[in-house]
PDB file of N, CA and C in Angstrom:
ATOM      1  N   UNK A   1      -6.638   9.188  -5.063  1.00  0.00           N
ATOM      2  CA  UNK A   1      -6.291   9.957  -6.226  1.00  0.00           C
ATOM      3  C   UNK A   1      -4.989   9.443  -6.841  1.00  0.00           C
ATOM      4  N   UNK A   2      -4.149   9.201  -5.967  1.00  0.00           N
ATOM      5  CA  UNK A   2      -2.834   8.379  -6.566  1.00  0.00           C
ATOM      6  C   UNK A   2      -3.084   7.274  -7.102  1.00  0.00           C
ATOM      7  N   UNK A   3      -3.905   6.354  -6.427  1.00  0.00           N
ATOM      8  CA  UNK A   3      -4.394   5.387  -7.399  1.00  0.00           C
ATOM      9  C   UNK A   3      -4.790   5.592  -8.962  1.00  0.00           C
ATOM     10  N   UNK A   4      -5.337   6.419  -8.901  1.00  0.00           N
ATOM     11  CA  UNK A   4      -5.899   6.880 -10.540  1.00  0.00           C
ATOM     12  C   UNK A   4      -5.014   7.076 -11.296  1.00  0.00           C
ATOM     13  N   UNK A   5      -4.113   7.924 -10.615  1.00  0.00           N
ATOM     14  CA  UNK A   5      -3.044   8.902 -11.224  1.00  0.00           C
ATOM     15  C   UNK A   5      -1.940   7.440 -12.055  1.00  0.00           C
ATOM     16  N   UNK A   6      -1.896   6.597 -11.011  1.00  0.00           N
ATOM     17  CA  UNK A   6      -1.274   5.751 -11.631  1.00  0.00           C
ATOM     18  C   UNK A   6      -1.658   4.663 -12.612  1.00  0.00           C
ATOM     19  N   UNK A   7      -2.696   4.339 -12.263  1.00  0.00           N
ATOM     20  CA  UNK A   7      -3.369   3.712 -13.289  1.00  0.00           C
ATOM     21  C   UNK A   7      -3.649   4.555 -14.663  1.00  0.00           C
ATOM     22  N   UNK A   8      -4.000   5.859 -14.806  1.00  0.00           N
ATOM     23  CA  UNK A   8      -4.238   6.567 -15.945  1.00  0.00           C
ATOM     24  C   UNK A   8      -2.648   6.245 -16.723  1.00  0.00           C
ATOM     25  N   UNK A   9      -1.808   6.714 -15.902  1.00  0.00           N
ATOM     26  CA  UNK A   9      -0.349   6.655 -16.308  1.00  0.00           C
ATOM     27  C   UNK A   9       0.084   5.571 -17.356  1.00  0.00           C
ATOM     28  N   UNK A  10       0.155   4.131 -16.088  1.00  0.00           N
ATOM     29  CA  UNK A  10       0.172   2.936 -17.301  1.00  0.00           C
ATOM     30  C   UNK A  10      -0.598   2.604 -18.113  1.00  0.00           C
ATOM     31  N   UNK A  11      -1.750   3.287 -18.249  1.00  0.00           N
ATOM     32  CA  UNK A  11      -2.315   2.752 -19.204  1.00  0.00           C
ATOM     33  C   UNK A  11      -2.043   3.671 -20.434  1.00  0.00           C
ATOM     34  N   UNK A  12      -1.808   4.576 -20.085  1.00  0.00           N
ATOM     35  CA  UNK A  12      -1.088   5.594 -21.641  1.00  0.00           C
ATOM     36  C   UNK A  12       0.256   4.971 -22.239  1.00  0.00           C
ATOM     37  N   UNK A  13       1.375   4.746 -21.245  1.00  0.00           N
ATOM     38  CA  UNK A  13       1.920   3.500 -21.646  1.00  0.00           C
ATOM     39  C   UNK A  13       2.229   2.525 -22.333  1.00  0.00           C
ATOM     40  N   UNK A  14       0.841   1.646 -22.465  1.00  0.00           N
ATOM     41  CA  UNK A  14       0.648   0.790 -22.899  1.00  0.00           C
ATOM     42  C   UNK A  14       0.278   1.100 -24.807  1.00  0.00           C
ATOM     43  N   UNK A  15       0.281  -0.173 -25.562  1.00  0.00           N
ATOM     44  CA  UNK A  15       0.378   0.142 -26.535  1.00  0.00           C
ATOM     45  C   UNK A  15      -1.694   0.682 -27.092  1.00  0.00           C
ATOM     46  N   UNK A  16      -2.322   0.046 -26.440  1.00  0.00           N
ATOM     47  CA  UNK A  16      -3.801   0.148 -26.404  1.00  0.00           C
ATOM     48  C   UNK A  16      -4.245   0.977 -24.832  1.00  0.00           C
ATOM     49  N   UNK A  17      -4.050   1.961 -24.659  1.00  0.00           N
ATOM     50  CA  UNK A  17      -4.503   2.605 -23.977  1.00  0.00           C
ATOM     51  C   UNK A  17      -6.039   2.100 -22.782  1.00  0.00           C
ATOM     52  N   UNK A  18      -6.653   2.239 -23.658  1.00  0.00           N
ATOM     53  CA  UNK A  18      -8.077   1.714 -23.669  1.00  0.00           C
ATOM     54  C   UNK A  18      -8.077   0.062 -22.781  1.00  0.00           C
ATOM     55  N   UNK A  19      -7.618  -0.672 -23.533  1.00  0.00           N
ATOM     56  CA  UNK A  19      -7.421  -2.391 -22.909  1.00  0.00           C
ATOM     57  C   UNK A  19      -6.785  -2.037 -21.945  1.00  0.00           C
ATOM     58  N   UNK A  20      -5.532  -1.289 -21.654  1.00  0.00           N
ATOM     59  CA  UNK A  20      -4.686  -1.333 -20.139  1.00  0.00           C
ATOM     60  C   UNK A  20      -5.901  -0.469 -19.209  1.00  0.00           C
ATOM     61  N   UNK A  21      -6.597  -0.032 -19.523  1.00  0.00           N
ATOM     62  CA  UNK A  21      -7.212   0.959 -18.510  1.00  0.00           C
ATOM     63  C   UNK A  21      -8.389   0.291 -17.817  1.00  0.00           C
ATOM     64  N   UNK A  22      -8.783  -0.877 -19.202  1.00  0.00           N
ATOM     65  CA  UNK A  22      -9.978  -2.015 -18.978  1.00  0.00           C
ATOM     66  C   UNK A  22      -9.125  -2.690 -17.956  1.00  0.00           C
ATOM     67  N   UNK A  23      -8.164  -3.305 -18.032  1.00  0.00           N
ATOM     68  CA  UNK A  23      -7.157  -4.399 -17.288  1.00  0.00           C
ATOM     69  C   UNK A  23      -6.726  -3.928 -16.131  1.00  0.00           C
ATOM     70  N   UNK A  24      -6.561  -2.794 -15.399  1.00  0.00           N
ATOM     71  CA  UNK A  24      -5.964  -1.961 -14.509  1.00  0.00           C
ATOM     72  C   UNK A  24      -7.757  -2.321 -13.338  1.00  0.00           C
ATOM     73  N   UNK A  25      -8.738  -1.912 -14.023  1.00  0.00           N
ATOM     74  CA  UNK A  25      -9.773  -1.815 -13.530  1.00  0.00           C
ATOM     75  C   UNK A  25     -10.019  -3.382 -12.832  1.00  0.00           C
ATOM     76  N   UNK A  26      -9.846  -4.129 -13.507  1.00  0.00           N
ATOM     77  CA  UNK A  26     -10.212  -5.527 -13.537  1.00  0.00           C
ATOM     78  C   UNK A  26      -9.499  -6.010 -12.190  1.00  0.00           C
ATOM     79  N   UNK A  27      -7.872  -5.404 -11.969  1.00  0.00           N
ATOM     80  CA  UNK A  27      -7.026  -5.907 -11.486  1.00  0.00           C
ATOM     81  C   UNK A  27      -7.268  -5.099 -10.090  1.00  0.00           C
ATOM     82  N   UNK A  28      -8.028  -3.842  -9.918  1.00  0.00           N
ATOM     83  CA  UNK A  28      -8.389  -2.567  -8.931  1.00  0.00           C
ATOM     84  C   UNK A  28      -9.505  -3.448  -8.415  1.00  0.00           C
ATOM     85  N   UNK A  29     -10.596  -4.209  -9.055  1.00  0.00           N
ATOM     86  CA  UNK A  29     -11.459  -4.927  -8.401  1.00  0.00           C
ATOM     87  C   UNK A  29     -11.306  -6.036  -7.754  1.00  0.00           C
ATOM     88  N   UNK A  30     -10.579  -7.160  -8.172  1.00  0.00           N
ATOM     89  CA  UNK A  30      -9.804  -8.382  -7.634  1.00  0.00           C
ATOM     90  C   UNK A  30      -9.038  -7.503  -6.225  1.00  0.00           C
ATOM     91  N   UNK A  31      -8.260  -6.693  -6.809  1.00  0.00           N
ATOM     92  CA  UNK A  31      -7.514  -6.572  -5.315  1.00  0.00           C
ATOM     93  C   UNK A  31      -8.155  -6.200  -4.104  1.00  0.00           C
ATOM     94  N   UNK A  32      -9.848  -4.871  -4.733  1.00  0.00           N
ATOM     95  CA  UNK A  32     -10.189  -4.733  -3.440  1.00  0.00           C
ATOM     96  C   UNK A  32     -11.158  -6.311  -2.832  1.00  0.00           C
ATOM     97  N   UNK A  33     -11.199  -7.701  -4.054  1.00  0.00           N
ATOM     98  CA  UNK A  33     -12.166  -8.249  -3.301  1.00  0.00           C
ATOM     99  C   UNK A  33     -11.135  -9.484  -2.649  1.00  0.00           C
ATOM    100  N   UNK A  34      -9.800  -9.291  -2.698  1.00  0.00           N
ATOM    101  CA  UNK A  34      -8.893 -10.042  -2.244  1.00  0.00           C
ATOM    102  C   UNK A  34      -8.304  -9.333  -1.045  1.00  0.00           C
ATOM    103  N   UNK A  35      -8.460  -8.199  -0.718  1.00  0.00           N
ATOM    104  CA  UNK A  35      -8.254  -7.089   0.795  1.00  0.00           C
ATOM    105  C   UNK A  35      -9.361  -7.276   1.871  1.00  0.00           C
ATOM    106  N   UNK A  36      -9.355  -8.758   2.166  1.00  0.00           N
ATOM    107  CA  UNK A  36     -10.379  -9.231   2.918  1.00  0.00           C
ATOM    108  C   UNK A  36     -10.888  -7.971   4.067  1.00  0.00           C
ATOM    109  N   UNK A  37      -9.687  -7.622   4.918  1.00  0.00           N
ATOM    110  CA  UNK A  37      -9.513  -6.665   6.159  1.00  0.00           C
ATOM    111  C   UNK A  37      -9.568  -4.955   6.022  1.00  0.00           C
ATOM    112  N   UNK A  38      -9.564  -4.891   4.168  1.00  0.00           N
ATOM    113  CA  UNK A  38     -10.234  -3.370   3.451  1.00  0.00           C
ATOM    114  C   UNK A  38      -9.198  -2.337   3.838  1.00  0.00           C
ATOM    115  N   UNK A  39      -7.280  -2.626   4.603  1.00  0.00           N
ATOM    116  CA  UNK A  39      -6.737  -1.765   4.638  1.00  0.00           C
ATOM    117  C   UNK A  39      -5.570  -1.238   3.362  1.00  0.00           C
ATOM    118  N   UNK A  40      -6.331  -1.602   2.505  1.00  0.00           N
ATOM    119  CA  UNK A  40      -5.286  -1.334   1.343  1.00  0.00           C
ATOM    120  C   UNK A  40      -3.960  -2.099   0.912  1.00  0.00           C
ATOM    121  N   UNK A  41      -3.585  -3.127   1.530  1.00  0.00           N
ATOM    122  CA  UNK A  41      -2.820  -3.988   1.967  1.00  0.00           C
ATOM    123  C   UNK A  41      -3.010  -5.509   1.261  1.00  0.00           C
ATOM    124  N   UNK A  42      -2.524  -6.113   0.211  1.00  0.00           N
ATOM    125  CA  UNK A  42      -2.635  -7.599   0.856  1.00  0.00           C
ATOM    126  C   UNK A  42      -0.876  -8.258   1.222  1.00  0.00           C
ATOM    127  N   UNK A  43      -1.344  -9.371   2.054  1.00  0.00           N
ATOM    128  CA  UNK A  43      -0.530 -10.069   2.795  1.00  0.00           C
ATOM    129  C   UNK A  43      -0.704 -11.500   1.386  1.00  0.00           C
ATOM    130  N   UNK A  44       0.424 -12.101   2.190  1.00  0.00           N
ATOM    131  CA  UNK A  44       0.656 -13.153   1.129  1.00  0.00           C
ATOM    132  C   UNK A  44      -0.227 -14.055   1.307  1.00  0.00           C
ATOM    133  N   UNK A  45      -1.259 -14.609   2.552  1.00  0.00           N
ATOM    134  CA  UNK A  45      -2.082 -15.332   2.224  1.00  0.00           C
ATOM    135  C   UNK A  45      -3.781 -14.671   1.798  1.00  0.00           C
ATOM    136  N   UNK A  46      -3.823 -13.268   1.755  1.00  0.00           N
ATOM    137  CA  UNK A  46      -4.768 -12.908   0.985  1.00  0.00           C
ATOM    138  C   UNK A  46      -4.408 -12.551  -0.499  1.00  0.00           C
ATOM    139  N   UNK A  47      -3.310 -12.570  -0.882  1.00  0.00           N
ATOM    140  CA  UNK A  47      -2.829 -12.698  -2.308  1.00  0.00           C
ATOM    141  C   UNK A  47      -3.169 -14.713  -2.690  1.00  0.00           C
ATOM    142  N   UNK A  48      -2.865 -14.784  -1.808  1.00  0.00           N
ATOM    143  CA  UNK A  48      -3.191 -16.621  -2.433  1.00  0.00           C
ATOM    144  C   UNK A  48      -4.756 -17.000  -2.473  1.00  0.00           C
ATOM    145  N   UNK A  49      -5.214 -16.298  -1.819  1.00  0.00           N
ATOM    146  CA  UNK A  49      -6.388 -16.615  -1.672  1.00  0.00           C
ATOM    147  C   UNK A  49      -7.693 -15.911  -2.852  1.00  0.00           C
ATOM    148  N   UNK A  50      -6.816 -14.584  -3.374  1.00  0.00           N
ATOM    149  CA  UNK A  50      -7.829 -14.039  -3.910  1.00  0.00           C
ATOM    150  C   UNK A  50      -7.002 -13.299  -4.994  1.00  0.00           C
ATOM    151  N   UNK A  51      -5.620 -13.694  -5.168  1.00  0.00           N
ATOM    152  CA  UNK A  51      -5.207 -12.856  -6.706  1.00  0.00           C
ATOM    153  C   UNK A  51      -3.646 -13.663  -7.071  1.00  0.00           C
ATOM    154  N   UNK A  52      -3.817 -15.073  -7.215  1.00  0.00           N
ATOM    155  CA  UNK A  52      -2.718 -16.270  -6.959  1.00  0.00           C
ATOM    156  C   UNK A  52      -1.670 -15.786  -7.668  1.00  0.00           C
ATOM    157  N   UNK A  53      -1.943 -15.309  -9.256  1.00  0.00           N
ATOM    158  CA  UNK A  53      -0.572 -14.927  -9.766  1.00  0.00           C
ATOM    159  C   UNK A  53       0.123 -13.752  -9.035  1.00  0.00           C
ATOM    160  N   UNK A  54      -0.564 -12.826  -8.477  1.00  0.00           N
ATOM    161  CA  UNK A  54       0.113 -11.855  -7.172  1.00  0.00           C
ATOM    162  C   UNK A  54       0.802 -12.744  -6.432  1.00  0.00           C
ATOM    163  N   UNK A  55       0.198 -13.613  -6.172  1.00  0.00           N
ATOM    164  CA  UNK A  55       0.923 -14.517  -4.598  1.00  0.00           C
ATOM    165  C   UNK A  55       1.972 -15.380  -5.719  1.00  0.00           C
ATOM    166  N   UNK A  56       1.843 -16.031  -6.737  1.00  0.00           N
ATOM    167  CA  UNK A  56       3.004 -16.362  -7.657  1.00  0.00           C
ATOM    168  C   UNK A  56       4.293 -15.299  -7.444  1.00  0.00           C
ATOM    169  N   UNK A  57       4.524 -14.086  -7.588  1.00  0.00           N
ATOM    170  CA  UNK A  57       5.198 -13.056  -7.712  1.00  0.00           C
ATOM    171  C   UNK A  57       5.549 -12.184  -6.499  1.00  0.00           C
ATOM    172  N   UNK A  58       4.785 -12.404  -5.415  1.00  0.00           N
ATOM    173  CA  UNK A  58       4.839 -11.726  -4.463  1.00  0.00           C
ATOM    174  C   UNK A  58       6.198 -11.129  -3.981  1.00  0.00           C
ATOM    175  N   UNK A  59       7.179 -12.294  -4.061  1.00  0.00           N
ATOM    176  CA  UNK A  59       8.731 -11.484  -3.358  1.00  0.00           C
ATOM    177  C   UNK A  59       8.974 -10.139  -4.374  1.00  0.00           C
ATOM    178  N   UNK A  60       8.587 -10.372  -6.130  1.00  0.00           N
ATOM    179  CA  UNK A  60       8.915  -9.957  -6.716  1.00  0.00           C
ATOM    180  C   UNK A  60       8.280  -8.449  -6.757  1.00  0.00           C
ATOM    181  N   UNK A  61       7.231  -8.337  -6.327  1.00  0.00           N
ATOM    182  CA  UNK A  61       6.374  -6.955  -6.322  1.00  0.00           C
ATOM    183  C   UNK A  61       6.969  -6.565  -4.922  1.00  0.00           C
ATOM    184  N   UNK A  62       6.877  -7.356  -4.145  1.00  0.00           N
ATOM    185  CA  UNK A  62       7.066  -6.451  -2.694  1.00  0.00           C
ATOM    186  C   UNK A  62       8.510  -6.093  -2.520  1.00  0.00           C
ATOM    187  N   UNK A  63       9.570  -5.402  -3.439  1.00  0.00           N
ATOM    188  CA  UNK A  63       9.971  -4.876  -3.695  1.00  0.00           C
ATOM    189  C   UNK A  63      11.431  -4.496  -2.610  1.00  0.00           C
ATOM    190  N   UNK A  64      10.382  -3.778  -1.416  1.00  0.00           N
ATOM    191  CA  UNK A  64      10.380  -2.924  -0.248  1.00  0.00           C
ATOM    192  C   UNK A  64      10.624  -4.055   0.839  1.00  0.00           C
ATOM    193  N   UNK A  65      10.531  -5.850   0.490  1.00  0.00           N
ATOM    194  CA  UNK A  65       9.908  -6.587   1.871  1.00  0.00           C
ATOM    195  C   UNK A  65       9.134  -5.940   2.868  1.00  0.00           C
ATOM    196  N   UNK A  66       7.939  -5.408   2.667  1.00  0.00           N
ATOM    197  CA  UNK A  66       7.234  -4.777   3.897  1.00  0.00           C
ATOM    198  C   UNK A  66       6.446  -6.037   4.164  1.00  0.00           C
ATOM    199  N   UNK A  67       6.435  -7.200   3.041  1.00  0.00           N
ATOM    200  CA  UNK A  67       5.457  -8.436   3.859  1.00  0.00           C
ATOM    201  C   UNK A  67       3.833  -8.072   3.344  1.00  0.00           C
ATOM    202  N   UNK A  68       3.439  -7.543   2.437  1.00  0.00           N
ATOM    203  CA  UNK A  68       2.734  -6.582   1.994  1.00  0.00           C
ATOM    204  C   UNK A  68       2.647  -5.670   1.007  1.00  0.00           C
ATOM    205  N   UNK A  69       1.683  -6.370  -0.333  1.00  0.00           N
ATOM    206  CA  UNK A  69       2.081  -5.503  -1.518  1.00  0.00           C
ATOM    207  C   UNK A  69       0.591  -4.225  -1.777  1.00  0.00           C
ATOM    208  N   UNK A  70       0.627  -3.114  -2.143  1.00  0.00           N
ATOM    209  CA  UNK A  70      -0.480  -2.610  -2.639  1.00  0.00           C
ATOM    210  C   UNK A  70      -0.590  -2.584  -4.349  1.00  0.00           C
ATOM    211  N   UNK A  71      -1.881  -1.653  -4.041  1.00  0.00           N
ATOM    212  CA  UNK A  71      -1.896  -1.996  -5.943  1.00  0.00           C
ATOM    213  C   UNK A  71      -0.997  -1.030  -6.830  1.00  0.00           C
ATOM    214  N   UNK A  72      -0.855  -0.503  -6.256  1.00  0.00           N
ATOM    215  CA  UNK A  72       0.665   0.698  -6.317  1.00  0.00           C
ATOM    216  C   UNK A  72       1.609   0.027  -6.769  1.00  0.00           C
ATOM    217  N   UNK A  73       2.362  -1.242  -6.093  1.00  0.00           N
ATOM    218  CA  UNK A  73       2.741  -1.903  -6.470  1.00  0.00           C
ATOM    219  C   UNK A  73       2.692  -3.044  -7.208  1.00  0.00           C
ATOM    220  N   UNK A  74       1.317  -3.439  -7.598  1.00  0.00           N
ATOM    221  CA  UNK A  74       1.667  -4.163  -8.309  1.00  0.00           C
ATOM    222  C   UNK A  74       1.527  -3.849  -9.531  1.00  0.00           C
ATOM    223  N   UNK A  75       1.126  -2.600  -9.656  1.00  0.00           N
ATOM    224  CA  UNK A  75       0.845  -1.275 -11.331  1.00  0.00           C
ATOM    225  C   UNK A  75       2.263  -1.244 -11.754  1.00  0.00           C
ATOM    226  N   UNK A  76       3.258  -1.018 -10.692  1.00  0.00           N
ATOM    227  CA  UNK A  76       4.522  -0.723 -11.137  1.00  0.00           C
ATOM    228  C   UNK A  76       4.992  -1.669 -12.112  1.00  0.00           C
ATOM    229  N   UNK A  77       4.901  -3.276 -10.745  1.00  0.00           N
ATOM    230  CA  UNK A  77       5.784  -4.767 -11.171  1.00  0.00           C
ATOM    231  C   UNK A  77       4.882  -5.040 -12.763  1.00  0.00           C
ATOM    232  N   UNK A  78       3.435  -4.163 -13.031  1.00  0.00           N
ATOM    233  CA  UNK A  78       2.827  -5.312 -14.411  1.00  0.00           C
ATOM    234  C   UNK A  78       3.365  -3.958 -15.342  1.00  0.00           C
ATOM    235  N   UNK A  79       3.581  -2.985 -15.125  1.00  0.00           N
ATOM    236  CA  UNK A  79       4.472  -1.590 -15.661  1.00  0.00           C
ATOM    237  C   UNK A  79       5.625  -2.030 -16.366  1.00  0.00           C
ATOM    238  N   UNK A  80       5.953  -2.499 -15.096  1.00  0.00           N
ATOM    239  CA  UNK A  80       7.958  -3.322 -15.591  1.00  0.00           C
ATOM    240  C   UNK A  80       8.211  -4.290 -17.110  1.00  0.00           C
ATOM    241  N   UNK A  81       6.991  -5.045 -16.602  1.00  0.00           N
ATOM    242  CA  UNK A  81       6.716  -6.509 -17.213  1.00  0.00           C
ATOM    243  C   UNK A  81       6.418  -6.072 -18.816  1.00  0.00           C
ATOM    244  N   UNK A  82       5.920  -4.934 -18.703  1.00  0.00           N
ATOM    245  CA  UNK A  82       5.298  -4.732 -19.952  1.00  0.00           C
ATOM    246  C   UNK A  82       5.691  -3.727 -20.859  1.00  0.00           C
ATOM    247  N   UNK A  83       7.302  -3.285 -20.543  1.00  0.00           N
ATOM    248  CA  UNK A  83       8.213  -2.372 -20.901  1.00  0.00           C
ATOM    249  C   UNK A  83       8.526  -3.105 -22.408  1.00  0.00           C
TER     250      UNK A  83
END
């Protein structure tokens, strides 16, 4: 539900509502097909492997250094970007 919550969020945000909510989705599917191990989690070599500009950015989203970004985070870091 937080997932949603946040994604609904940035995408109101955004100047096209509609396109961020298309793009949020896009980015919700890549991540779950780049979460090889399905715990909500990627690590930096399942970011390289399956969402590269994540793994481009990675120090930069993982924020926290937990070694491990979710999509939580990376809603925030494309949030930031797009201030």
């Amino acid at each position: 539900m937080k997932r949603i919550c946040l994604m609904l969020a940035a995408a109101l945000m955004a100047s096209s509502a509609f396109a961020q909510d298309a793009r949020m989705q896009q980015v919700q599917s890549r991540f779950e097909a780049a979460d090889t191990n399905h715990d909500g989690k990627l690590t930096p070599a399942e970011a390289q492997a399956g969402m590269p500009l994540v793994a481009k950015n990675f120090d930069q989203i993982d924020t926290a250094h937990k070694g491990y970004v979710t999509l939580d985070d990376i809603a925030q870091f494309a949030a930031k970007r797009h201030q």
